[in-house]
C-alpha atoms as a PDB file:
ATOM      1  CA  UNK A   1      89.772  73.878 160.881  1.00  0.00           C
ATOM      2  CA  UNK A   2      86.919  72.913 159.177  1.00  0.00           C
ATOM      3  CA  UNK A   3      83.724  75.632 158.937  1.00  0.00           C
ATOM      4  CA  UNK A   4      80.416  75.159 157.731  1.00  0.00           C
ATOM      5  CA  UNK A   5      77.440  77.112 157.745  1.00  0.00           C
ATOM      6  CA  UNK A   6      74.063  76.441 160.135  1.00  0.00           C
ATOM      7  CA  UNK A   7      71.542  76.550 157.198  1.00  0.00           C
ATOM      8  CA  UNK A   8      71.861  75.140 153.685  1.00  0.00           C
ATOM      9  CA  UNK A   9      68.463  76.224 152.823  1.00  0.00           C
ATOM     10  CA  UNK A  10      67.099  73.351 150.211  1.00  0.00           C
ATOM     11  CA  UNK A  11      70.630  71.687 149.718  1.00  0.00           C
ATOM     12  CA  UNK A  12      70.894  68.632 151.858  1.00  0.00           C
ATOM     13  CA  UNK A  13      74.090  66.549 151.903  1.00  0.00           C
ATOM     14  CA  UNK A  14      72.480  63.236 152.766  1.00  0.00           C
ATOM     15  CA  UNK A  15      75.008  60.642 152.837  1.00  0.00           C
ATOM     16  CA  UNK A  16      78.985  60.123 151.410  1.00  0.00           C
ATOM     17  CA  UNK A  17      80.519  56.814 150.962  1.00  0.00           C
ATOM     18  CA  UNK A  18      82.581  54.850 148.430  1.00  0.00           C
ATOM     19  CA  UNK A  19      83.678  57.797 146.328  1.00  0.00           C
ATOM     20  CA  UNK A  20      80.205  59.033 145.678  1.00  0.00           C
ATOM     21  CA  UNK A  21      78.132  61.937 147.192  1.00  0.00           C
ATOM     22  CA  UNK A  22      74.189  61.641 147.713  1.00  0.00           C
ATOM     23  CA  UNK A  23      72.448  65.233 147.810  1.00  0.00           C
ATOM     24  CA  UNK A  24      69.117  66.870 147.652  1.00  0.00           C
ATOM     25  CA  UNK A  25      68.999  70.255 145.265  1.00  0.00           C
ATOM     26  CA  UNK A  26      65.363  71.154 146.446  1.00  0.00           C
ATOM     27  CA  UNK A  27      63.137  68.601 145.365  1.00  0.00           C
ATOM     28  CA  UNK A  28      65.521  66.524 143.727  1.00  0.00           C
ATOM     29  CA  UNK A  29      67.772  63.423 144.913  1.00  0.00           C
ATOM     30  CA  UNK A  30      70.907  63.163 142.792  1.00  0.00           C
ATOM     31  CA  UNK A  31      74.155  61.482 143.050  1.00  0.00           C
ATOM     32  CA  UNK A  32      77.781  62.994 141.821  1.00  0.00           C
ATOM     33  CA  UNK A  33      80.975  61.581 142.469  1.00  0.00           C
ATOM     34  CA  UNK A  34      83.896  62.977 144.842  1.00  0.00           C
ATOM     35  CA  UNK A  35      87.373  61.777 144.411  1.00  0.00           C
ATOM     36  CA  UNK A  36      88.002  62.703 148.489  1.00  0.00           C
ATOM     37  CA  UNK A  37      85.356  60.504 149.521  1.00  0.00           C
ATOM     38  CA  UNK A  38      87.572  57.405 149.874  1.00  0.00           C
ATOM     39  CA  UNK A  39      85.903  55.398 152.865  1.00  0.00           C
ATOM     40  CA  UNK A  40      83.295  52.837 152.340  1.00  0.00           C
ATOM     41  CA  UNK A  41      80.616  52.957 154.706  1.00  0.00           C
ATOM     42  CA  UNK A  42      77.369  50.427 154.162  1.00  0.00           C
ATOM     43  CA  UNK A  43      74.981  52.508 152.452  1.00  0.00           C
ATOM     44  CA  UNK A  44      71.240  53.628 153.623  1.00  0.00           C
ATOM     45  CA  UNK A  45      67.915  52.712 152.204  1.00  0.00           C
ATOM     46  CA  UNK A  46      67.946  56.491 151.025  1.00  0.00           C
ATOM     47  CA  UNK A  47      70.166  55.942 148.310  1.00  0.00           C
ATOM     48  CA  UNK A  48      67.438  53.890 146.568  1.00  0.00           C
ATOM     49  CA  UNK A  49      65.751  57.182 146.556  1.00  0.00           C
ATOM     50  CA  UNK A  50      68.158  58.679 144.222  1.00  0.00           C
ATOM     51  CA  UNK A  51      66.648  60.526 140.744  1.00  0.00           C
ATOM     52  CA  UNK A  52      69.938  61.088 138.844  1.00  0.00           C
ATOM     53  CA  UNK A  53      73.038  59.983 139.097  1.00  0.00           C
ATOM     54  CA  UNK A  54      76.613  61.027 136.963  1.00  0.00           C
ATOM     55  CA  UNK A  55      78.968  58.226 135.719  1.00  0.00           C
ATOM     56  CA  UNK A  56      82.624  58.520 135.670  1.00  0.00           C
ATOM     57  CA  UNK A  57      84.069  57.595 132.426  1.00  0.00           C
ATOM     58  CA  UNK A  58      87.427  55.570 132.262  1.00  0.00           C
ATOM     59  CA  UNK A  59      88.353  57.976 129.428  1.00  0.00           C
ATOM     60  CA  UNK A  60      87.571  61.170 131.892  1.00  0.00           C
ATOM     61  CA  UNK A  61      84.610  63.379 131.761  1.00  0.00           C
ATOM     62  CA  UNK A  62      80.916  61.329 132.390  1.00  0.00           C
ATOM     63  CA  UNK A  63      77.418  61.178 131.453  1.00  0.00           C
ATOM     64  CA  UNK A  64      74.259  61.604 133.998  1.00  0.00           C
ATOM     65  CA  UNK A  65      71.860  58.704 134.127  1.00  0.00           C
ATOM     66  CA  UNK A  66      68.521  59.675 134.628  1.00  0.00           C
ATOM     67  CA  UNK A  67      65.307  57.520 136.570  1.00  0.00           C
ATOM     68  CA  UNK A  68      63.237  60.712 136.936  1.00  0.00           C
ATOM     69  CA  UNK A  69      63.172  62.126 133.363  1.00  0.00           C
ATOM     70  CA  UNK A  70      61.937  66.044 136.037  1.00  0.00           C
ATOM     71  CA  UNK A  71      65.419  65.752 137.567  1.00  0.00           C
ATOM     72  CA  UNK A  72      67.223  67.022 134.236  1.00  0.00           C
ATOM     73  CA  UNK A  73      64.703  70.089 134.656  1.00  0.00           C
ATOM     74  CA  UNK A  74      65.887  73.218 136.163  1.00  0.00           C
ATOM     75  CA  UNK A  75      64.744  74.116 139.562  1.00  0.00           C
ATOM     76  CA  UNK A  76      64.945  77.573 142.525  1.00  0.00           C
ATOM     77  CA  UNK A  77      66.773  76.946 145.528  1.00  0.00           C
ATOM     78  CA  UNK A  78      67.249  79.487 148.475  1.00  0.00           C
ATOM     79  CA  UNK A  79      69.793  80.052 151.267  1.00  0.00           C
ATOM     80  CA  UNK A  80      68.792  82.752 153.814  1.00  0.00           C
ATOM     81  CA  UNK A  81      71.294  85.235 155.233  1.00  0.00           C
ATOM     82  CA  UNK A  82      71.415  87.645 157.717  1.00  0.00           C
ATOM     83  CA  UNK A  83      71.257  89.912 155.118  1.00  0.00           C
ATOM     84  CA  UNK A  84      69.050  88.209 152.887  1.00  0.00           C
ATOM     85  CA  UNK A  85      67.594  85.784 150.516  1.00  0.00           C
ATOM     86  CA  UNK A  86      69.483  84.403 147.703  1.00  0.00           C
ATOM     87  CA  UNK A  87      67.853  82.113 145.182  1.00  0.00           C
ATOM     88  CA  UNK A  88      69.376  79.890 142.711  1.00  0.00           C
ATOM     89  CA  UNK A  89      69.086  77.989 140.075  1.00  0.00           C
ATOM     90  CA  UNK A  90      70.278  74.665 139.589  1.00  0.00           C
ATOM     91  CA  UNK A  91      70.171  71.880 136.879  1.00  0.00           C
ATOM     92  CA  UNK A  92      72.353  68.774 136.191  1.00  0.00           C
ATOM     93  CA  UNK A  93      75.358  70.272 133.763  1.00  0.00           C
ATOM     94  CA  UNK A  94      77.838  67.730 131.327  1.00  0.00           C
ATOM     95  CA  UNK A  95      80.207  68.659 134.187  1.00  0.00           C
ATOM     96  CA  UNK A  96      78.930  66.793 136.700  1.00  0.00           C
ATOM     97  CA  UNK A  97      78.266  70.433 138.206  1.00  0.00           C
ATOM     98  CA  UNK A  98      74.586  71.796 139.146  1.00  0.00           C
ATOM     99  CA  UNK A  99      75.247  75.649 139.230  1.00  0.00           C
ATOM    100  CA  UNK A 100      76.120  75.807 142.408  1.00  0.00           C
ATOM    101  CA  UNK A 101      79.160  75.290 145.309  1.00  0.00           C
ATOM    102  CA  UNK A 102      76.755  75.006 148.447  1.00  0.00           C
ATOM    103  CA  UNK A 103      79.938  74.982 150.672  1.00  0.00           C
ATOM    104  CA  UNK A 104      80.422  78.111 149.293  1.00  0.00           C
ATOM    105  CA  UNK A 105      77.671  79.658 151.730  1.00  0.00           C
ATOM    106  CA  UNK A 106      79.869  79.931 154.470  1.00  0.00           C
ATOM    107  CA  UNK A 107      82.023  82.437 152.680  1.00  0.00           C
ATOM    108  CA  UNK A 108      78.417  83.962 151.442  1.00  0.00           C
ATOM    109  CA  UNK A 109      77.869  85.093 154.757  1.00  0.00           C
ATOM    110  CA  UNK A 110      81.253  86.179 155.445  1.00  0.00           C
ATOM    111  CA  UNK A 111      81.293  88.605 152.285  1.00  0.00           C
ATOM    112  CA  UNK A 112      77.792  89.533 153.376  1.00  0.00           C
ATOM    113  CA  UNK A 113      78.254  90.252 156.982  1.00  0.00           C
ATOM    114  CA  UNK A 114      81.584  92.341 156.190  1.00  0.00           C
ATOM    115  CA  UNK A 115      80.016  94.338 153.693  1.00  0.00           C
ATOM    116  CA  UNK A 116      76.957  95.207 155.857  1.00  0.00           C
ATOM    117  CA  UNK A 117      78.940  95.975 159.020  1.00  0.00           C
ATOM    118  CA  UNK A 118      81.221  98.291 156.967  1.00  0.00           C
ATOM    119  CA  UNK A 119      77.655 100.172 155.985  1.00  0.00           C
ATOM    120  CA  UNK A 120      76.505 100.282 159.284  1.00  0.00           C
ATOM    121  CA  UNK A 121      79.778 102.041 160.503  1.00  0.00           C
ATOM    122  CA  UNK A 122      80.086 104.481 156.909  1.00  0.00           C
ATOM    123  CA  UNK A 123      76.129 104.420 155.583  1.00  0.00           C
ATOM    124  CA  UNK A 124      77.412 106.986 152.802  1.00  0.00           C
ATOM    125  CA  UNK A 125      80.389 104.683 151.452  1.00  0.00           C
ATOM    126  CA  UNK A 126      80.356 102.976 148.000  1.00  0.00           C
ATOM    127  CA  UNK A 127      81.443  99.642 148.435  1.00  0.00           C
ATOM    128  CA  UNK A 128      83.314  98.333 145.461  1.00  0.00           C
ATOM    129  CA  UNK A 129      83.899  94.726 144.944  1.00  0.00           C
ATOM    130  CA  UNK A 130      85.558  92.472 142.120  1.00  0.00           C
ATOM    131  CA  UNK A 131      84.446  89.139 142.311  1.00  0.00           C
ATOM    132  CA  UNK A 132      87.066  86.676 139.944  1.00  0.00           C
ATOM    133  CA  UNK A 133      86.409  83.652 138.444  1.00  0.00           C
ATOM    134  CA  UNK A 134      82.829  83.927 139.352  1.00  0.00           C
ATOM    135  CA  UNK A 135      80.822  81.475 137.696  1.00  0.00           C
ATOM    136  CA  UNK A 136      77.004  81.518 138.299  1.00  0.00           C
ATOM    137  CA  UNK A 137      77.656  84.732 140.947  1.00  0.00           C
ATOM    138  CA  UNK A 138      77.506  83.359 144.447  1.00  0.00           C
ATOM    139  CA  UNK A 139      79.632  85.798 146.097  1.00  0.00           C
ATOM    140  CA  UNK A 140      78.800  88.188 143.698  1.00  0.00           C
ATOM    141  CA  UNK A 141      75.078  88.176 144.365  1.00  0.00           C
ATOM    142  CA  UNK A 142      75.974  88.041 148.496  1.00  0.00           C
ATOM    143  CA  UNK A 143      77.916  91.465 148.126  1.00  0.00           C
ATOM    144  CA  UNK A 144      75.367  92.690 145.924  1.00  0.00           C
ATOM    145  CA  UNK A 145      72.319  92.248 148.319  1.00  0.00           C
ATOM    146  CA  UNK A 146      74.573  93.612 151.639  1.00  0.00           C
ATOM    147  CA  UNK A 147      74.386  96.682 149.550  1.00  0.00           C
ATOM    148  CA  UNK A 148      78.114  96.710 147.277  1.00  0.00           C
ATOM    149  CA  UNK A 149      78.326  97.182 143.950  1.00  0.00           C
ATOM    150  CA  UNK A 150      79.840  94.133 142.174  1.00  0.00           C
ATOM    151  CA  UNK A 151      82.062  93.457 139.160  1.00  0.00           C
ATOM    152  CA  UNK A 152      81.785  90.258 138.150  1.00  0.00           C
ATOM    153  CA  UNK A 153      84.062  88.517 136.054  1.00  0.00           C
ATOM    154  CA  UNK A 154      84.439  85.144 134.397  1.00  0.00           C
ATOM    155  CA  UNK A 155      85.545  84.002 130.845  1.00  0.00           C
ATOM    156  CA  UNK A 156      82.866  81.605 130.160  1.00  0.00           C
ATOM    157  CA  UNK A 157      79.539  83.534 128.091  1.00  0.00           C
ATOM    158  CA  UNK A 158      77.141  81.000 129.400  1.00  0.00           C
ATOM    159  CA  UNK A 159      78.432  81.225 133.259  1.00  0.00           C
ATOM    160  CA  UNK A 160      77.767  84.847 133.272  1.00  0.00           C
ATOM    161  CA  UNK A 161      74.183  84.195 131.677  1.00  0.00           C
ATOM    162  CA  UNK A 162      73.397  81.950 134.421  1.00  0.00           C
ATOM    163  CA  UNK A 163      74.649  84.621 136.774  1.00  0.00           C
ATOM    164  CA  UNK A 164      72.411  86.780 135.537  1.00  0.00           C
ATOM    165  CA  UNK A 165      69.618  84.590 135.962  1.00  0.00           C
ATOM    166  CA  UNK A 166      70.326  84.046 139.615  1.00  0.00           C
ATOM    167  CA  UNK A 167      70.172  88.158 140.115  1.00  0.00           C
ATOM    168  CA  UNK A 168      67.108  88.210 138.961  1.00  0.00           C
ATOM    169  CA  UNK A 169      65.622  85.735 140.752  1.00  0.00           C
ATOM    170  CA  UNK A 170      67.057  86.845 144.179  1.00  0.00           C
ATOM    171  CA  UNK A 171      65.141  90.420 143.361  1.00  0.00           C
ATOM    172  CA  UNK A 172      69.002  91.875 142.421  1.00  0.00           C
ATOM    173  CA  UNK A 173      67.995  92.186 138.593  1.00  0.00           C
ATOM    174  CA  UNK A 174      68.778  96.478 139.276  1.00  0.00           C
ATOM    175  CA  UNK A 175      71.623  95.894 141.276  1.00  0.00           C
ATOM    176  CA  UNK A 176      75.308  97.874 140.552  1.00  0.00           C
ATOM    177  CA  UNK A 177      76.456  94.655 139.164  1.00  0.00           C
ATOM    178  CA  UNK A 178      78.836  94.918 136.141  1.00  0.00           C
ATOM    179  CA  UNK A 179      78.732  91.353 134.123  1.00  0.00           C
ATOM    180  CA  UNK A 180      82.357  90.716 132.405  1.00  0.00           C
ATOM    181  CA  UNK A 181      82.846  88.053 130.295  1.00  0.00           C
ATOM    182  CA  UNK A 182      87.148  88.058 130.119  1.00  0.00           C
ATOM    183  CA  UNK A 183      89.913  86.409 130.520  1.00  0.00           C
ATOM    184  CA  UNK A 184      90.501  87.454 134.207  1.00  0.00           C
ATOM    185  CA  UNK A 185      94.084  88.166 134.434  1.00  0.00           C
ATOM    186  CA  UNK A 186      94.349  90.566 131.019  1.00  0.00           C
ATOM    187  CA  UNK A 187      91.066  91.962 133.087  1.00  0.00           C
ATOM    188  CA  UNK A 188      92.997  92.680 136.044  1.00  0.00           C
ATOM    189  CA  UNK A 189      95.735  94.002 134.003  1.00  0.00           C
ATOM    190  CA  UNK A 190      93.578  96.604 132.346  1.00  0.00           C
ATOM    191  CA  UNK A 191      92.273  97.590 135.949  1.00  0.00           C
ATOM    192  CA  UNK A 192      95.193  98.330 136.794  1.00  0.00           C
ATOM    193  CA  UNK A 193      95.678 100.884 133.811  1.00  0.00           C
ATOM    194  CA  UNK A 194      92.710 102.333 134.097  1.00  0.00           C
ATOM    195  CA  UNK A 195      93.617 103.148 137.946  1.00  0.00           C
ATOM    196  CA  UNK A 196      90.197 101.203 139.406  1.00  0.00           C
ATOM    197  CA  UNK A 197      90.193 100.056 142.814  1.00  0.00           C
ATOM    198  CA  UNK A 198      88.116  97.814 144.767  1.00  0.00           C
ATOM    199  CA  UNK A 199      87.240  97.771 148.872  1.00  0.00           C
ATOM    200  CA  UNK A 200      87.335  94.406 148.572  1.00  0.00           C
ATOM    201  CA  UNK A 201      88.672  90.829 145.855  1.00  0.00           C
ATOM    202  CA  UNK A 202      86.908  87.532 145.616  1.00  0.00           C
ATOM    203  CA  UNK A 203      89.116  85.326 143.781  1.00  0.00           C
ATOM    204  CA  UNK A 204      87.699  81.409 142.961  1.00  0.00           C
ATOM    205  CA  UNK A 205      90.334  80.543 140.110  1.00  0.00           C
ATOM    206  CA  UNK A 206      90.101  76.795 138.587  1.00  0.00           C
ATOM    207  CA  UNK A 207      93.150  74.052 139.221  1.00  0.00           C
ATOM    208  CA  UNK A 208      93.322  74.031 135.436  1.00  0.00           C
ATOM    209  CA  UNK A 209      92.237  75.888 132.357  1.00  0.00           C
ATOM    210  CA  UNK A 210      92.325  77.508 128.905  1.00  0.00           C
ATOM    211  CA  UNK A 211      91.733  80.713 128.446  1.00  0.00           C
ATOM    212  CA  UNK A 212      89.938  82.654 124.941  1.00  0.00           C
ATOM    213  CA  UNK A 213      93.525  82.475 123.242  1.00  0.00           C
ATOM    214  CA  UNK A 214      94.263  78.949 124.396  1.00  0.00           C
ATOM    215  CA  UNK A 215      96.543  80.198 127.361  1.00  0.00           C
ATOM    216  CA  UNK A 216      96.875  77.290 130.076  1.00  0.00           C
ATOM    217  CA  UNK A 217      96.274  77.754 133.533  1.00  0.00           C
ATOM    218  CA  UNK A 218      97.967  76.059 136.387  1.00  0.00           C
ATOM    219  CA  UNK A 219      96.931  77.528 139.660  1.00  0.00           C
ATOM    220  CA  UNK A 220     100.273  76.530 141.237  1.00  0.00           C
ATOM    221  CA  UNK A 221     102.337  77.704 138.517  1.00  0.00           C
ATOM    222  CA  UNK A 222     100.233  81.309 138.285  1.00  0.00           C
ATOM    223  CA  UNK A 223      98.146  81.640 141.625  1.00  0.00           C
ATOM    224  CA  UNK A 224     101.269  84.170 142.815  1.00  0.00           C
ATOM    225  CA  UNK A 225     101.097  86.384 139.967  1.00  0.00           C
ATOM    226  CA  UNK A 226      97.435  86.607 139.998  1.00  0.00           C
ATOM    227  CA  UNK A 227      97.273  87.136 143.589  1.00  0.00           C
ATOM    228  CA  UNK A 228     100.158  89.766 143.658  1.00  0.00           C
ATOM    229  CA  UNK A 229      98.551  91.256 140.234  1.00  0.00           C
ATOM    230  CA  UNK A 230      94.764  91.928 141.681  1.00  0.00           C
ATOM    231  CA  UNK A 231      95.701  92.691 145.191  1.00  0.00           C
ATOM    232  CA  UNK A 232      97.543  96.065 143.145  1.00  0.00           C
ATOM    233  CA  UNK A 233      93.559  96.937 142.876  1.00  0.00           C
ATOM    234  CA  UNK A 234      92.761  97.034 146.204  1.00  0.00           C
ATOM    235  CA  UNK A 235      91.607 100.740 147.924  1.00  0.00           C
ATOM    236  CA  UNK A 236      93.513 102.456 150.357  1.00  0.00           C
ATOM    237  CA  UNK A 237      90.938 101.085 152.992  1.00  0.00           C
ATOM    238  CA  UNK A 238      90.421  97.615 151.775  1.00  0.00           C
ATOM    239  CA  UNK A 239      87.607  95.474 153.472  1.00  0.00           C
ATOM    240  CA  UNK A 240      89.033  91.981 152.527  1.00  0.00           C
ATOM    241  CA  UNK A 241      90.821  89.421 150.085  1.00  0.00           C
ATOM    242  CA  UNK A 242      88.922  86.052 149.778  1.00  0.00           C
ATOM    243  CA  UNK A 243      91.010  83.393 148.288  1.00  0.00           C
ATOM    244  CA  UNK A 244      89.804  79.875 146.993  1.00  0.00           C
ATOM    245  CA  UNK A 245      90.515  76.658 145.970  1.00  0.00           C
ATOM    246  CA  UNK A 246      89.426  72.978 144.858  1.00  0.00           C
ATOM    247  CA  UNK A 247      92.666  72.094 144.101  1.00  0.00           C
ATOM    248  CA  UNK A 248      93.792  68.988 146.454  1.00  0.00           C
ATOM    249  CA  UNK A 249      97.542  69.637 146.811  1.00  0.00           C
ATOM    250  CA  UNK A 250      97.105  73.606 147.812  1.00  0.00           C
ATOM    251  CA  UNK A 251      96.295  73.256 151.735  1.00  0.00           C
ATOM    252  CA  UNK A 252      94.496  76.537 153.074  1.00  0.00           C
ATOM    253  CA  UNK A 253      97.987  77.428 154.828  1.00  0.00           C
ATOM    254  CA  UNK A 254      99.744  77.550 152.438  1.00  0.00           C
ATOM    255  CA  UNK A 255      96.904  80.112 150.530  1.00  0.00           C
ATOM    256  CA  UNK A 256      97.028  81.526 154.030  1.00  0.00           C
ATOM    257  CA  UNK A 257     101.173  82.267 153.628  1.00  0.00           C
ATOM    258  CA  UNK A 258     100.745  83.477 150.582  1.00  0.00           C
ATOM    259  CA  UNK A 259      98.062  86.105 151.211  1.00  0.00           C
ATOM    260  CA  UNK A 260     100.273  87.034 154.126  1.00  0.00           C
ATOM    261  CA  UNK A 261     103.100  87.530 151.777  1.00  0.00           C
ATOM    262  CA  UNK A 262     101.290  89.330 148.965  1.00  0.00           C
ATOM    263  CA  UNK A 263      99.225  91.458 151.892  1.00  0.00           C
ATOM    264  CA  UNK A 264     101.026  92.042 154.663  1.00  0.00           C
ATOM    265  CA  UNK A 265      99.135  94.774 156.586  1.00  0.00           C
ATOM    266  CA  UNK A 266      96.602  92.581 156.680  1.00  0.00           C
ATOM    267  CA  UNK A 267      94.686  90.071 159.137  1.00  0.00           C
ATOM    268  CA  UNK A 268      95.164  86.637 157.554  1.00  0.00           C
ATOM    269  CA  UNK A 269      93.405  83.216 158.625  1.00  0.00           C
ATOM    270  CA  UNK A 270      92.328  80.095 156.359  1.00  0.00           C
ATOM    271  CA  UNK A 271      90.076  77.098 156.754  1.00  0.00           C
ATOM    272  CA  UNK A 272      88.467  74.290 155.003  1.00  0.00           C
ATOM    273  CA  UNK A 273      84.801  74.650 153.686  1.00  0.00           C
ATOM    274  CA  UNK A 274      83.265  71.694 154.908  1.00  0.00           C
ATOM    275  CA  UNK A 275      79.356  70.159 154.335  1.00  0.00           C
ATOM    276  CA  UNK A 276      77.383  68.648 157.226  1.00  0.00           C
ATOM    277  CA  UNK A 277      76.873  65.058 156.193  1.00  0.00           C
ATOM    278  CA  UNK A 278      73.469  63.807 157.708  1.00  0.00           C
ATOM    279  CA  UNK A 279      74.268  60.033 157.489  1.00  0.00           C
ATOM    280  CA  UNK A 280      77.571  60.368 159.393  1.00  0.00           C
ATOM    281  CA  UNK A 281      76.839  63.852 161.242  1.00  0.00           C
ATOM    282  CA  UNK A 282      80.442  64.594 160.113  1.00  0.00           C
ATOM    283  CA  UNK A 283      82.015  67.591 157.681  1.00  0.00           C
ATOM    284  CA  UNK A 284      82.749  66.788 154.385  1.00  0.00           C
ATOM    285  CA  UNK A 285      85.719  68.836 153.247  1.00  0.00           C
ATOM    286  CA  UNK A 286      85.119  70.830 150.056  1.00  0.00           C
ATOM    287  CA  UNK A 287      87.930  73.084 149.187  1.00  0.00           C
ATOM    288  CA  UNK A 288      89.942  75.669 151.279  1.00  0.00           C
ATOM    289  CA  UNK A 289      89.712  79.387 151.666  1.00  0.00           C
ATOM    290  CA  UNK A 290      92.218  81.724 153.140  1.00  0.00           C
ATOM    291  CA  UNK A 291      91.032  85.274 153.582  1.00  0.00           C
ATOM    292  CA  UNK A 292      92.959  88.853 154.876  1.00  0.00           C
ATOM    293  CA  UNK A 293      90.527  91.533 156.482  1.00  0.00           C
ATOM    294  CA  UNK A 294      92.186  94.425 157.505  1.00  0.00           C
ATOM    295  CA  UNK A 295      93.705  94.906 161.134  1.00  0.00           C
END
């Protein structure tokens, strides 16, 4: 199943063909590549409209190529929730990357929505939620404004800053967000020493990786262990597990079994995040999530 959300605020995926995505980040037109999109469609006149776009290299990595010397410039964009405005901001990275997973909204709600039901039904209970791998604070900053307190973890210094950023500029800058720059598995480990627990676990780990001490990271080799490692922090009324991943060969069931393995008195469903497309009025997929709320 593929879910998207009903309002992208100022992202716009405008068209997909030949391995290349063509999206609007507010006022900007950019293009990015996308190894899934393997179909070749004839392409519109509003690909001509295009400000930026980022060139594979045959020796990996890429470089942008700018016509609009003001797309390289960052820029705000907003998504609206039920529970609130969230502003970002965005700006072409050496990555390819702009600062932002806009698929990722659907699962913004979801945390949101959870969170602020679980108020509603307890308005004096502190919310506690660990957000993993959490690069410019997404989920983190969804949590934060249904009314949690966040702890948000990633190992990159300049991810975290960005982060940051975004708080402030979705009025969050005196939120209960903790800002963690670690290796997130030691971080988990000394959670569990200290005896911490969390209502609820976002978890958004890479494919692959290095962490501070030059550790590797396979997700399929160490997703388990991680999974089986934070879920040890969970409270004795946990609110939910979020899992996610980019990486191709890891379907959303089989996330989905092993969240039912690891969690097992707990309600357990997946799905693919998908964008609208507007040229083909199809779902791009993006990555799949599997996610336990309890029964």
């Amino acid at each position: 199943m593929i879910k998207t959300y009903n309002n992208y605020g100022d992202y716009e995926l405008i068209d997909c063909t030949d391995g290349e995505k063509l999206e609007r980040f507010g006022k900007k037109i950019y293009i990015r590549p996308d190894p899934q999109i393997i179909w070749k469609t004839a392409k519109t006149a509003d690909w001509g409209k295009a400000q930026a776009h980022y060139l594979r290299s045959d020796k990996g990595g890429g470089r942008w190529e700018f016509f609009d010397p003001t797309a390289k410039n960052a820029q705000d964009i907003n998504f609206d929730f039920d529970f609130g405005r969230l502003t970002f901001i965005v700006k072409p990275t050496d990555f390819k990357h702009m600062g932002i997973f806009p698929e990722q909204a659907v699962n913004w709600a979801t945390i949101g929505n959870i969170i602020t039901s679980a108020k509603k039904g307890e308005p004096d209970r502190d919310i506690n939620i660990l957000n993993l791998f959490a690069y410019t604070g997404g989920a983190t900053l969804a949590a934060a404004k249904a009314g949690a307190r966040v702890c948000h973890v990633d190992a990159a210094k300049g991810m975290v800053g960005w982060a940051r950023e975004n708080a402030a500029k979705s009025g969050l800058s005196d939120a209960p967000i903790r800002y963690i720059v670690d290796d997130c598995g030691k971080f988990v480990g000394r959670e569990q020493k200290r005896g911490v627990r969390y209502d609820g676990i976002i978890m958004d780990p890479p494919s692959y990786g290095r962490g501070p001490g030059g550790e590797t990271w396979r997700l399929e080799e160490n997703l388990f262990d991680m999974v089986t490692n934070a879920a040890k922090l969970l409270s004795d009324k946990p609110l939910f597990f979020i899992l996610n991943s980019y990486t191709t060969g890891l379907s959303e069931q089989v996330m989905e079994y092993l969240l039912s393995e690891v969690l097992p008195g707990m309600n357990v469903s997946s799905y693919v995040l998908g964008l609208p497309c507007k040229g083909s009025g199809k779902a791009l997929p993006c990555g799949s999530t599997a996610i336990a709320v309890t029964k």
